[in-house]
Protein backbone atom coordinates (compact mmCIF):
# COMPACT_ATOMS: atom_id res chain seq x y z
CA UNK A 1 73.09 -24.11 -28.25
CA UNK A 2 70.10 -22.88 -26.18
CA UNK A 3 69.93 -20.41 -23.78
CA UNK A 4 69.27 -21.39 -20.30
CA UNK A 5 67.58 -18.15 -18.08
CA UNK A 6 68.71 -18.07 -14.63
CA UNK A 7 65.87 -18.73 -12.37
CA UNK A 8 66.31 -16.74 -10.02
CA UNK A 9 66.81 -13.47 -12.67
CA UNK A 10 63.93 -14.89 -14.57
CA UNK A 11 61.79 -12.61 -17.36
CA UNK A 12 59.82 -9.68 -16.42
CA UNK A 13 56.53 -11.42 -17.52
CA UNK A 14 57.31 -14.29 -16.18
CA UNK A 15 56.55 -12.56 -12.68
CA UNK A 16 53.48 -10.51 -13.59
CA UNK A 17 52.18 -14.13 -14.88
CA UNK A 18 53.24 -15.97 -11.73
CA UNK A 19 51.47 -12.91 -9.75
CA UNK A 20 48.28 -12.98 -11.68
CA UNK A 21 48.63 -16.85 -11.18
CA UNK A 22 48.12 -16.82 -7.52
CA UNK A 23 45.88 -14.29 -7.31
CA UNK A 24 43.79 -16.39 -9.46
CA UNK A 25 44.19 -19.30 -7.33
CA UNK A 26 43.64 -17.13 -4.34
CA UNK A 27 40.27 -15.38 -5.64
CA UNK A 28 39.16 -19.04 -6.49
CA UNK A 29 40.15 -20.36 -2.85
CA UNK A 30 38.19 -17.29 -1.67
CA UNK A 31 35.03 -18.17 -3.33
CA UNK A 32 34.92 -21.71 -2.63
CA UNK A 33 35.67 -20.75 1.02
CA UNK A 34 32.86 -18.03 0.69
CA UNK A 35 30.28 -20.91 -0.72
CA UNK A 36 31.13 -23.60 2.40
CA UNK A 37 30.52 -20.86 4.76
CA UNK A 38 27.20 -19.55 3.57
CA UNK A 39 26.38 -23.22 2.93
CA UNK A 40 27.19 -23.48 6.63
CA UNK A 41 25.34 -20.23 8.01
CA UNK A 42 22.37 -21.82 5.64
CA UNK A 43 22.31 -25.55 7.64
CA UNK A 44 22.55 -23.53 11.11
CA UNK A 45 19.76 -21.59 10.42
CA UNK A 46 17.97 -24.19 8.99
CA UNK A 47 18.63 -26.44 12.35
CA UNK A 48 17.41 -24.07 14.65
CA UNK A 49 13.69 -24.23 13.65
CA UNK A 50 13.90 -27.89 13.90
CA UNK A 51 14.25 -29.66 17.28
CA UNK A 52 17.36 -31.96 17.41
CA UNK A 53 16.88 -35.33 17.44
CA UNK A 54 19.65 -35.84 19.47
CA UNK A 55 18.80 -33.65 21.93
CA UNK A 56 17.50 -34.72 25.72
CA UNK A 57 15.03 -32.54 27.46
């Protein structure tokens, strides 16, 4: 018969790998959130030495 591990109870591991799961997740969210908005800062900067096209004077 196997053993069935209450989920809630769960193994002591099993948290620390959950934890280091989402921090992983989180650090990669960060950086990819990081990237868009330097990519961002990068475009605005970039638009403000060039007159807008759409722009009426």
């Amino acid at each position: 018969m196997v053993e069935r591990q209450d989920p809630k109870r769960g193994d002591k591991h099993a948290g620390e790998a959950r934890k280091s799961t989402r921090e992983d997740r989180l650090k990669a969210a960060l950086k990819a959130n990081m990237a868009k908005r330097k990519a961002q800062a990068r475009a605005r900067a970039g638009a403000e030495g060039h007159p807008d096209k759409t722009k009426t004077t």
